[in-house]
C-alpha atoms as a PDB file:
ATOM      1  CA  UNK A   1      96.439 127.824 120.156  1.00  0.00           C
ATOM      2  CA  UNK A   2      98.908 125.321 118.943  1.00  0.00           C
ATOM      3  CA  UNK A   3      98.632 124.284 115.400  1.00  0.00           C
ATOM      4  CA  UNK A   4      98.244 120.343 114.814  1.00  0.00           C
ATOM      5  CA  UNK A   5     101.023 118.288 112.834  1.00  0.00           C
ATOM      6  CA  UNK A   6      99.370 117.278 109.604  1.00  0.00           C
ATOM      7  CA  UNK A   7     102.374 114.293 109.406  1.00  0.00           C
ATOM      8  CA  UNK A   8     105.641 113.590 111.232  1.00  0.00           C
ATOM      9  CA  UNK A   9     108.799 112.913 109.520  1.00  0.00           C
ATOM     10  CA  UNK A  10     109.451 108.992 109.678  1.00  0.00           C
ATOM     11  CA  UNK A  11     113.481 109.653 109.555  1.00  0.00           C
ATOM     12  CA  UNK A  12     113.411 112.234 112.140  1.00  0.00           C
ATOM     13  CA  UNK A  13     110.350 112.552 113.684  1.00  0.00           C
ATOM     14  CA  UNK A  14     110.423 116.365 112.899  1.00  0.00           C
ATOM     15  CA  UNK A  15     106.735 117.383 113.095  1.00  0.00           C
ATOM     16  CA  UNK A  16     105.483 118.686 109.387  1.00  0.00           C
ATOM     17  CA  UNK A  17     102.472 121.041 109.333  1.00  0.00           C
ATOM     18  CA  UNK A  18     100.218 122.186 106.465  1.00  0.00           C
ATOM     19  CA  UNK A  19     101.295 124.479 104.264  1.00  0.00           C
ATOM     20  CA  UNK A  20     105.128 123.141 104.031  1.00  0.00           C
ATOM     21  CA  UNK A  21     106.665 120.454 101.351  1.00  0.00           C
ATOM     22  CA  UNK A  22     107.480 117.360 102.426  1.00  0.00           C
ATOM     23  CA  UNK A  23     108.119 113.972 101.032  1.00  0.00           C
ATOM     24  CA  UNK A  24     105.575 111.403 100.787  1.00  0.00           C
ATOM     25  CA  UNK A  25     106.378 107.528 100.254  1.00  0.00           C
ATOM     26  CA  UNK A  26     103.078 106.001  98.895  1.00  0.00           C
ATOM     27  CA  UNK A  27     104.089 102.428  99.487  1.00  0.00           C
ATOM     28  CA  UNK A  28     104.864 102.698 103.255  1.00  0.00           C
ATOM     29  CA  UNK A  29     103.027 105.380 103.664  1.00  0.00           C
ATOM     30  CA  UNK A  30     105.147 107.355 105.679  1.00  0.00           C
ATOM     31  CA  UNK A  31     106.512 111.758 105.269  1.00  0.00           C
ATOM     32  CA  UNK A  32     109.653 112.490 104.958  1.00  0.00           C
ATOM     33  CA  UNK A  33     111.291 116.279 105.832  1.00  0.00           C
ATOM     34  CA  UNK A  34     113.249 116.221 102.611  1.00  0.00           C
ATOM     35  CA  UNK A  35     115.554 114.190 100.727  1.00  0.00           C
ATOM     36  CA  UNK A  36     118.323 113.612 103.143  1.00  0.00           C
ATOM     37  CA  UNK A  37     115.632 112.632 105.725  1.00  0.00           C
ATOM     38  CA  UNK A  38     114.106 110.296 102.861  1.00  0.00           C
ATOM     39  CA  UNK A  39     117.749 109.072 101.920  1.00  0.00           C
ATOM     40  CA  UNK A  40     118.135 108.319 105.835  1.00  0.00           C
ATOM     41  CA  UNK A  41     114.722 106.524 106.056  1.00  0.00           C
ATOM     42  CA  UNK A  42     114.797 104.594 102.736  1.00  0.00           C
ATOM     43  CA  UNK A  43     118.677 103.549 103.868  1.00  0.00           C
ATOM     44  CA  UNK A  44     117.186 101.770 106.868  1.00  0.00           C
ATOM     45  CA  UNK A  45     114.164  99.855 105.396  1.00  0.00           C
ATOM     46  CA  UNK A  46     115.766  99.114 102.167  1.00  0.00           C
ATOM     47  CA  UNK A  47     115.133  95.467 102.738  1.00  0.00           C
ATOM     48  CA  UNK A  48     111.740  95.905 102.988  1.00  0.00           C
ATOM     49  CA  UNK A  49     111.580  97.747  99.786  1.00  0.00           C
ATOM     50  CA  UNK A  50     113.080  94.990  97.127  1.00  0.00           C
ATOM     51  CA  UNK A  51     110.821  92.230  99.609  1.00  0.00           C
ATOM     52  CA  UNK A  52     107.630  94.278  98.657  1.00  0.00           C
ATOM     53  CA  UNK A  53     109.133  95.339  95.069  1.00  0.00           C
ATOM     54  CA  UNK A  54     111.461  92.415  93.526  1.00  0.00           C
ATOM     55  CA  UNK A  55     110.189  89.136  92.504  1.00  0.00           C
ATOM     56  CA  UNK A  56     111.957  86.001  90.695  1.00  0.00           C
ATOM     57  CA  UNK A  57     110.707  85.364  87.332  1.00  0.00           C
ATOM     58  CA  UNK A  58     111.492  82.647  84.862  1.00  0.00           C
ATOM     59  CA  UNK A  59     112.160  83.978  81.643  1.00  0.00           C
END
């Protein structure tokens, strides 16, 4: 019998099972392999990060 994915990697969908370390992004909610694979991922939705995280204040 096969053994079930827990997660996938979002960078390269590399399928992550239990009992490995991967990286987990809270905010999108997505797995990452490692850190290149999160550098990779984050590098392509980087936009989407400072529209959900920045905000213009007046001081």
């Amino acid at each position: 019998m096969t053994d079930k994915p827990a997660a996938v990697c979002a960078a390269c969908n590399a399928n992550l099972y239990e009992g490995r370390s991967a990286i987990y992004d809270s905010l999108f909610e997505v797995y990452a392999c490692g850190p290149s694979c999160w550098s990779e991922w984050y590098a392509d939705n980087e936009a989407e990060y400072k529209r959900k995280w920045t905000e213009a204040v007046d001081l």
